[in-house]
Protein backbone atom coordinates (compact mmCIF):
# COMPACT_ATOMS: atom_id res chain seq x y z
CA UNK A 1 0.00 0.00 0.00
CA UNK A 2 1.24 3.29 -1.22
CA UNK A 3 1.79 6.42 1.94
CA UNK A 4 -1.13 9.01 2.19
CA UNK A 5 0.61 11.33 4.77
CA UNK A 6 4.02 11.65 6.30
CA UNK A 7 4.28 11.95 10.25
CA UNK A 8 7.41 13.99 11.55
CA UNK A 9 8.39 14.10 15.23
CA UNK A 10 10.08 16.66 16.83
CA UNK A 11 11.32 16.25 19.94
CA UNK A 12 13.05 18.71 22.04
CA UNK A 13 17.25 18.10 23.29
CA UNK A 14 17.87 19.34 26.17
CA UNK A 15 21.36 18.79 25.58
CA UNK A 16 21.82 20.68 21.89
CA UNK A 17 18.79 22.74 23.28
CA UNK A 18 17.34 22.29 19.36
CA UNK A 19 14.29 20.93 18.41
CA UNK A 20 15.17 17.62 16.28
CA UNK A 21 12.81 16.16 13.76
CA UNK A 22 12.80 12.38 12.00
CA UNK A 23 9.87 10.19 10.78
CA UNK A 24 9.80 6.87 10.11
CA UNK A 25 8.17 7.64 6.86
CA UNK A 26 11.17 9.02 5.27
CA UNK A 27 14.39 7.39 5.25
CA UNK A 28 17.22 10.09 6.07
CA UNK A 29 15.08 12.83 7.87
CA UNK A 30 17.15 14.28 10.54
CA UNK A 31 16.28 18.40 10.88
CA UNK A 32 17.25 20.44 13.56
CA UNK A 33 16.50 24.00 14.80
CA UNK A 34 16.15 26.18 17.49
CA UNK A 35 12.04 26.79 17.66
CA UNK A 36 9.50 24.71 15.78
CA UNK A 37 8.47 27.55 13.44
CA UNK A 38 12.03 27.79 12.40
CA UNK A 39 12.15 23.26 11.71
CA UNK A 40 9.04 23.61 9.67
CA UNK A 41 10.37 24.82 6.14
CA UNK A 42 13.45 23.15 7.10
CA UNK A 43 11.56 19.85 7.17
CA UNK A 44 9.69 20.13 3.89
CA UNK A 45 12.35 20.90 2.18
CA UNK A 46 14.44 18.00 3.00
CA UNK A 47 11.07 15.97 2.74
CA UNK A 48 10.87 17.02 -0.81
CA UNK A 49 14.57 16.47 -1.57
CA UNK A 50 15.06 13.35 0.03
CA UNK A 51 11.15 11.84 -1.50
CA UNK A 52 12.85 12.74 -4.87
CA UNK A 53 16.45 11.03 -3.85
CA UNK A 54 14.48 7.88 -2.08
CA UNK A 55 12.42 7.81 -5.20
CA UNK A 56 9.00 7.59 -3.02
CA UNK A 57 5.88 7.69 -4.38
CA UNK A 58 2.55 9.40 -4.13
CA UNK A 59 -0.56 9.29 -5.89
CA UNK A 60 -2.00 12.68 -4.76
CA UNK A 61 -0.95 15.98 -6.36
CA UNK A 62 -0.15 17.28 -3.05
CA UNK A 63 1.25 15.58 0.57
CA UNK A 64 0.04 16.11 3.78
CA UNK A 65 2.73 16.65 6.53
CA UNK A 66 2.11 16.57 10.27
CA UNK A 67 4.58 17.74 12.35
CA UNK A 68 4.02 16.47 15.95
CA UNK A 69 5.97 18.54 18.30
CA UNK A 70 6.76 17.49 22.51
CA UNK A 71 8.15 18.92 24.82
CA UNK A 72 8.25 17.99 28.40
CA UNK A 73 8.82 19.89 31.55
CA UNK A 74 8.60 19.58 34.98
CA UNK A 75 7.19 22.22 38.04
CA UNK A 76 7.92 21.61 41.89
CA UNK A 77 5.31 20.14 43.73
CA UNK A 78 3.57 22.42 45.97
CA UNK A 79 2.06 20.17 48.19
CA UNK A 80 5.22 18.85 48.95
């Protein structure tokens, strides 16, 4: 069966302090940047270079993207 969407996740690193996005939907997707509204054009671009390169195929004129991000935190208790 033939993809009708491709799912991206973008998670934050604490480490890099980026957000990174990859999707199992397309081989080679690793994008990183520092807010989400800055990883969005970056990731459809490299989703249509690397859908070209990966020679993946779609049967609707256009693709649907989501991009799912999360981002976890934490607060104190204060009821402790």
């Amino acid at each position: 069966m033939k993809p009708t969407s491709i799912i991206v996740r973008a998670d934050w690193d604490d480490e890099a302090s980026v957000w990174v996005a990859s999707s199992s939907d397309i081989e080679g997707l690793c994008i990183e940047a520092d807010t989400v509204e800055a990883l969005e054009p970056k990731v459809l671009a490299a989703i249509h270079d690397l859908l070209e390169l990966n020679g993946t195929r779609f049967e609707t004129p256009e693709i649907p993207v989501q991009i799912v991000a999360q981002h976890s935190a934490r607060i104190p208790n204060p009821c402790v």
